[in-house]
Protein backbone atom coordinates (compact mmCIF):
# COMPACT_ATOMS: atom_id res chain seq x y z
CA UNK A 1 74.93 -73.00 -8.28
CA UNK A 2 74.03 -71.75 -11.35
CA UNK A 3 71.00 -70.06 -11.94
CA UNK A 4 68.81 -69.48 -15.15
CA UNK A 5 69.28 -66.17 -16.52
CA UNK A 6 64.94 -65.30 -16.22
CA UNK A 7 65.11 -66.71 -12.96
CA UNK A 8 68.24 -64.97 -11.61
CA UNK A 9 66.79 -61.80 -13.01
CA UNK A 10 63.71 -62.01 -11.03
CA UNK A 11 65.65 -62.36 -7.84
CA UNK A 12 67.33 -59.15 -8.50
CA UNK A 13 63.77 -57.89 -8.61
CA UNK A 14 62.62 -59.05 -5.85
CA UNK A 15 65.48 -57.99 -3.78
CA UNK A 16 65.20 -54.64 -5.02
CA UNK A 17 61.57 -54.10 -4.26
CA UNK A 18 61.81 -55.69 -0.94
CA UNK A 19 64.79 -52.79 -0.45
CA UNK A 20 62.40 -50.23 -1.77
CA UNK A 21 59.52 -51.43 0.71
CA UNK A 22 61.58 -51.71 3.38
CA UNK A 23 62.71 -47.78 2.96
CA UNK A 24 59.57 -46.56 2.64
CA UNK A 25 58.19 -47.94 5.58
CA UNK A 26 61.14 -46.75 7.24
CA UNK A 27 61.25 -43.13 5.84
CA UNK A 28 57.00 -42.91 5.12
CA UNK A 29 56.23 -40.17 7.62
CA UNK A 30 58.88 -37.33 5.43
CA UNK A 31 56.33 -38.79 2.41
CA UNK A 32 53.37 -37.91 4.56
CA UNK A 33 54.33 -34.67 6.87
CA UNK A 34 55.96 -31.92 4.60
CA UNK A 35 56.16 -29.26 6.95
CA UNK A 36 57.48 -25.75 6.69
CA UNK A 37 60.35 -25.73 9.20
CA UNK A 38 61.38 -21.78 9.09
CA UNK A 39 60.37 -19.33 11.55
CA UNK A 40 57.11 -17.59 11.24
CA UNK A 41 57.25 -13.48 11.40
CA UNK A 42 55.60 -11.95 14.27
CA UNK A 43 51.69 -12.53 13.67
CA UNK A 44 50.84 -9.02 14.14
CA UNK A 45 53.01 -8.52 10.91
CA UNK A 46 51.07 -10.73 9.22
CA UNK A 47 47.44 -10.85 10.69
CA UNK A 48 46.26 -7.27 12.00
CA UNK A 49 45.35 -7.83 15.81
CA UNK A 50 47.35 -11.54 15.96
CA UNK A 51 49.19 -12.18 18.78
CA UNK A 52 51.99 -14.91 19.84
CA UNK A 53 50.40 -17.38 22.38
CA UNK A 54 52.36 -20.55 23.56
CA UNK A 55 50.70 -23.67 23.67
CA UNK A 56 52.32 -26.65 25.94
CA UNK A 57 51.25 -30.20 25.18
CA UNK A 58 50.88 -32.97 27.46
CA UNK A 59 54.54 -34.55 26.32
CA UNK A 60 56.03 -30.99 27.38
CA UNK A 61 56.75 -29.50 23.61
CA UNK A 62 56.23 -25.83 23.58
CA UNK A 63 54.36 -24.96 20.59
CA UNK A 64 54.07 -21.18 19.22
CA UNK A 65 50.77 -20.45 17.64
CA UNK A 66 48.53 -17.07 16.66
CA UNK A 67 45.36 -16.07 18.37
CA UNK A 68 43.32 -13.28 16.97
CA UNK A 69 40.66 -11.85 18.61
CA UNK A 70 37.21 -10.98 17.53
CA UNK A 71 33.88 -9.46 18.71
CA UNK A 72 31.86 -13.23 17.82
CA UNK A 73 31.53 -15.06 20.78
CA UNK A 74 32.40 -18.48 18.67
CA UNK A 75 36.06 -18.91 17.97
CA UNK A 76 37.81 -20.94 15.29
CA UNK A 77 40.35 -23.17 16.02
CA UNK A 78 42.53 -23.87 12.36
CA UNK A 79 44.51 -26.95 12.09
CA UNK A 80 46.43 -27.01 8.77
CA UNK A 81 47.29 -29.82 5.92
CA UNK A 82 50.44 -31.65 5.88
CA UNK A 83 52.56 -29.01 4.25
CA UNK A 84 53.89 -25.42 5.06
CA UNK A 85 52.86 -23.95 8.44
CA UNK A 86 50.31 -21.00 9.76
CA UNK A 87 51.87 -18.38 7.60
CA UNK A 88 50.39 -19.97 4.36
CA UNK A 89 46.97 -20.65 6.45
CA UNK A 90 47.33 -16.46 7.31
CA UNK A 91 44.74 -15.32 4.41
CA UNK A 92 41.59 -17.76 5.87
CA UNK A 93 42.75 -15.88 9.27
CA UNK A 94 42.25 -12.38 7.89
CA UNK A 95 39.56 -13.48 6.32
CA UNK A 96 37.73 -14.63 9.41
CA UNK A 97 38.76 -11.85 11.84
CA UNK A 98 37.23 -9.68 9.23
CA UNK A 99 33.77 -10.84 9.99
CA UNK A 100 34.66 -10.60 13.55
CA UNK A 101 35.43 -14.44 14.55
CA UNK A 102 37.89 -15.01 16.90
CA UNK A 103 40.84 -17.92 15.57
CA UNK A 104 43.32 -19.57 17.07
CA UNK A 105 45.99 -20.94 13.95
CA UNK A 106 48.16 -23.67 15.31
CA UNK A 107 51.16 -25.40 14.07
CA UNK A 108 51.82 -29.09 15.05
CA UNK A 109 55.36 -29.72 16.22
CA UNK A 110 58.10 -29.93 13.71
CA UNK A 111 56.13 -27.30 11.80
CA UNK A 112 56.90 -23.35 11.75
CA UNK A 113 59.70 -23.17 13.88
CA UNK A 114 57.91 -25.85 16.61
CA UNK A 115 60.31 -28.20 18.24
CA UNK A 116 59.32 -31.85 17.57
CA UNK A 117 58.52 -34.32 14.80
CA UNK A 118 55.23 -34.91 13.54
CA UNK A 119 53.12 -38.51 14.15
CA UNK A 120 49.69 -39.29 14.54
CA UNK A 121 49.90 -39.59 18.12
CA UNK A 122 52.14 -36.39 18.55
CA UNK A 123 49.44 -34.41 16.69
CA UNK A 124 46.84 -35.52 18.30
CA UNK A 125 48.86 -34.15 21.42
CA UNK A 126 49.49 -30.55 19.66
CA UNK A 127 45.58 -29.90 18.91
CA UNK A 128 44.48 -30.99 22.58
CA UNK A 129 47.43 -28.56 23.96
CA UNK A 130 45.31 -26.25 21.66
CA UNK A 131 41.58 -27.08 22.83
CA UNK A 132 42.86 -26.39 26.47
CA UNK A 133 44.81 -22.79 25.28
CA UNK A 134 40.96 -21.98 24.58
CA UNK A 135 39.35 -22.97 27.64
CA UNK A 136 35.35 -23.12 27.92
CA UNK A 137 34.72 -20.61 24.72
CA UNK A 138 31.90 -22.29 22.11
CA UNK A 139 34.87 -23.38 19.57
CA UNK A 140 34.22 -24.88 15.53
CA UNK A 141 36.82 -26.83 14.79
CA UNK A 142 38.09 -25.91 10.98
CA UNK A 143 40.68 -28.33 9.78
CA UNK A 144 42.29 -28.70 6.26
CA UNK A 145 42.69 -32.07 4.80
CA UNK A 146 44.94 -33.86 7.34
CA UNK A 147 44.17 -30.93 9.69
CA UNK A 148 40.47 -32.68 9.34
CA UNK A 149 41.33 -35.49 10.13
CA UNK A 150 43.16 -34.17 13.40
CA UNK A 151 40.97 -32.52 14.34
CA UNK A 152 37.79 -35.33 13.69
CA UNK A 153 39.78 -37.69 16.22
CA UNK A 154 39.92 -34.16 18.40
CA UNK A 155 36.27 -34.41 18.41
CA UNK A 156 36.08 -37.57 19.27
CA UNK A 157 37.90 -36.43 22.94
CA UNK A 158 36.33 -33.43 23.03
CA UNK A 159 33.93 -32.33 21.75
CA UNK A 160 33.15 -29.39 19.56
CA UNK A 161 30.07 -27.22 18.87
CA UNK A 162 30.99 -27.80 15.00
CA UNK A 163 33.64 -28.50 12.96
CA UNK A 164 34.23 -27.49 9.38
CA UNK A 165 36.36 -30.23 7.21
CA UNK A 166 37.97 -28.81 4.22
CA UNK A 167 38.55 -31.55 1.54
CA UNK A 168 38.83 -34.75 4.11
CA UNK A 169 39.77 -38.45 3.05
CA UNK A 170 38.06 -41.17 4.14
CA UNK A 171 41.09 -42.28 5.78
CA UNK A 172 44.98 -41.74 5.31
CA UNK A 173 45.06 -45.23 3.62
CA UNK A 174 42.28 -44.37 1.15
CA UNK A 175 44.32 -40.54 0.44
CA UNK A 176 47.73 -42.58 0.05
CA UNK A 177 45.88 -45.17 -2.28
CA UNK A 178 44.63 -42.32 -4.89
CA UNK A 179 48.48 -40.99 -4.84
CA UNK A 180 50.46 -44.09 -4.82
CA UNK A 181 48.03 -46.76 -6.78
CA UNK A 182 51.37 -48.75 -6.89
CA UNK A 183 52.16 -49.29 -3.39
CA UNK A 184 50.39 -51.93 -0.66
CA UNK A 185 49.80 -48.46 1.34
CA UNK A 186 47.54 -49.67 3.61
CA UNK A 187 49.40 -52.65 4.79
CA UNK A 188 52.05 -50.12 5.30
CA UNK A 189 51.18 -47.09 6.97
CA UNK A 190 51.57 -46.76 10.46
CA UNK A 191 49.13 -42.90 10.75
CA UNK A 192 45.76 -44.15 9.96
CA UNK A 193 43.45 -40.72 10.26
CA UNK A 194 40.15 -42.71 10.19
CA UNK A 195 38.10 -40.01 9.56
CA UNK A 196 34.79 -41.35 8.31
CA UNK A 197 35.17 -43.85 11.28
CA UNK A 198 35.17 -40.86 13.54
CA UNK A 199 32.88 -38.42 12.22
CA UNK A 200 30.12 -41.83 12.58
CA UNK A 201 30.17 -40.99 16.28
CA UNK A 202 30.35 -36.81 15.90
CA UNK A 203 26.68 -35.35 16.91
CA UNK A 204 28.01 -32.11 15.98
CA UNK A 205 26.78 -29.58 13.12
CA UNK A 206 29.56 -30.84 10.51
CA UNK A 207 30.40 -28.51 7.48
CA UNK A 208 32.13 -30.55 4.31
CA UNK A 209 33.68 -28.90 1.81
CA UNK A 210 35.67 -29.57 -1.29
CA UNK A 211 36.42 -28.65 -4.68
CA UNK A 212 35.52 -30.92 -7.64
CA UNK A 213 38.94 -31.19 -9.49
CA UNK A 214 40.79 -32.10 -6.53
CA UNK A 215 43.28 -34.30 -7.69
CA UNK A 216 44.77 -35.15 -3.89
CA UNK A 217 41.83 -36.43 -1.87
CA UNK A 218 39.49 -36.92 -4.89
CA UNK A 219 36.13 -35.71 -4.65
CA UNK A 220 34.02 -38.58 -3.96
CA UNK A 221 36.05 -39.18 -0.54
CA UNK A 222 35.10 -35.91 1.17
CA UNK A 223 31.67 -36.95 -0.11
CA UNK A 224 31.88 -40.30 1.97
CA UNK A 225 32.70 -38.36 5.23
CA UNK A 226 29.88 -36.20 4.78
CA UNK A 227 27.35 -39.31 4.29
CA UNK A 228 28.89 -40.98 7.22
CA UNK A 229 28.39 -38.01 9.67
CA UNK A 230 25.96 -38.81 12.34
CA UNK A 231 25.07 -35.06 13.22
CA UNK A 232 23.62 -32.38 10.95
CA UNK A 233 25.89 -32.21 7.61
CA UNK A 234 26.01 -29.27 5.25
CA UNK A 235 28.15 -29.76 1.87
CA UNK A 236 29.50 -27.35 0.11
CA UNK A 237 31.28 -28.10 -3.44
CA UNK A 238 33.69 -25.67 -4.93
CA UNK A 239 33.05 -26.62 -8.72
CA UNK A 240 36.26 -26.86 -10.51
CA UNK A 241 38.59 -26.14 -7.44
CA UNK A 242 41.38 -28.25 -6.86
CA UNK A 243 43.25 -29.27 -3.58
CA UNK A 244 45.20 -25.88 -2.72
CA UNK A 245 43.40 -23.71 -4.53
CA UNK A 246 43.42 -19.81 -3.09
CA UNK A 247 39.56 -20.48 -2.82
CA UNK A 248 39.70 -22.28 0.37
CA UNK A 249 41.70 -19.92 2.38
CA UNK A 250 39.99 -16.25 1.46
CA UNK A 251 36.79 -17.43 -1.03
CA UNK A 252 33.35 -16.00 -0.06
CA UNK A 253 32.24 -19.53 -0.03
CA UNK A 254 34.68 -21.26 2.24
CA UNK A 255 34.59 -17.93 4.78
CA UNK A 256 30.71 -17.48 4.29
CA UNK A 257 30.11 -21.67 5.21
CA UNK A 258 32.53 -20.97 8.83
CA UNK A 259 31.11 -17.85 9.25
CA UNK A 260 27.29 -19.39 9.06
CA UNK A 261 27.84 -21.91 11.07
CA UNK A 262 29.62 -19.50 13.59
CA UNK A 263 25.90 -17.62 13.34
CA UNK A 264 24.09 -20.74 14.19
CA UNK A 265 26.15 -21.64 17.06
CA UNK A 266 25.57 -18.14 18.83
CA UNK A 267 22.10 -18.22 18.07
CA UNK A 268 21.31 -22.06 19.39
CA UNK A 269 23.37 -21.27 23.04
């Protein structure tokens, strides 16, 4: 049969996007998780006082990790973004101990030199091995981006005496939406993150912050998980700063917001 030259060409088209869709839902978690692979140094090279602690998760994956100590009797557990591992989250460690907090920096698996691959549910798994690792110690949960959203559904199964989200989405649909207007993302993902869902249910002191020219997780989401806390919420907007800028690792803001909500922990218990 012999087809019309308009029509045949919109069957090669079709075909071709189908192909396209059908890759990406195959191969969408190496869009989403970019980890760092490589082999951390030894954390006391890189964070005076660190030390290598091994955290074990309930699917048996050993997962290396850094724990500094600190005179504050409030500790900081760190879950990172979706790319690199704890080395590059290293300067908001320093930064931390310095005022005396103590911090736990986690990778998930698949992520500086972890065994694994990361998933939603495998994460999830990594930050409860990491909640145990710290036992019955007040603990504000600080997590970056998709480390917020972790850590939010962390919350929700245990709970923490604060958490600190550092430019969060609304959800990972809403985040892969403002990258990828092109794509029917959220009839396609499979990791949903629903952070403002979660943080609805969160009594906890919550501490948003983000930077204005964030071109990843636009502005105006972080703003929706802070409205849809149900605990105390502070904000705190970075004018100007975009999605990795060195402002939210070591900036007097970002370390000053952990730091006083650290403070108001201690003095509450």
């Amino acid at each position: 049969m012999n087809l019309p030259g308009a029509l045949r060409a919109a069957l090669v088209v079709l075909v071709v996007a189908v192909l396209l869709l059908g890759l990406l839902w195959v191969f969408q978690r190496r869009l989403i998780y970019l980890p760092d692979p490589a082999p951390v140094p030894p954390a006391g090279q890189v964070v005076p006082g660190a030390r290598e602690v091994t955290l074990t998760t309930a699917d048996g994956l050993r997962l290396g990790a850094w724990h500094v100590p600190g005179d504050h009797p409030v500790t900081v557990l760190v879950a990172g973004g979706n790319a690199g591992n704890r080395l590059h989250r290293a300067p908001l460690a320093r930064a931390l101990a310095a005022r005396g907090l103590p911090v736990l920096l986690v990778d998930y698996r698949g992520y500086g030199g972890n065994p694994g691959s990361p998933t939603e549910e495998g994460l999830r798994l990594d930050v409860l091995a990491a909640r145990d690792f710290l036992g019955e110690v007040p603990v504000i949960y600080f997590g970056e981006s998709l480390g917020a959203a972790v850590l939010a559904g962390l919350a929700a199964e245990r709970p923490a005496d604060g958490l600190v989200l550092r430019s969060p989405f609304t959800d990972l649909a809403a985040a892969g939406q403002a990258n990828y207007p092109f794509l029917p993302v959220r009839a396609m993902l499979r990791d949903r993150f629903p952070v403002a869902e979660r943080v609805a249910a969160i009594r906890a002191p919550i501490v948003v912050v983000y930077g204005t020219a964030d071109t990843i997780v636009p502005a105006g989401q972080s703003r929706a998980v802070a409205a849809a806390a149900a605990g105390p919420v502070t904000v705190v907007e970075i004018a100007g700063a975009g999605h990795n800028d060195p402002v939210f690792l070591s900036g007097p803001r970002m370390v000053g917001a952990v730091t006083d909500l650290a403070d108001r922990i201690r003095d509450t218990r």
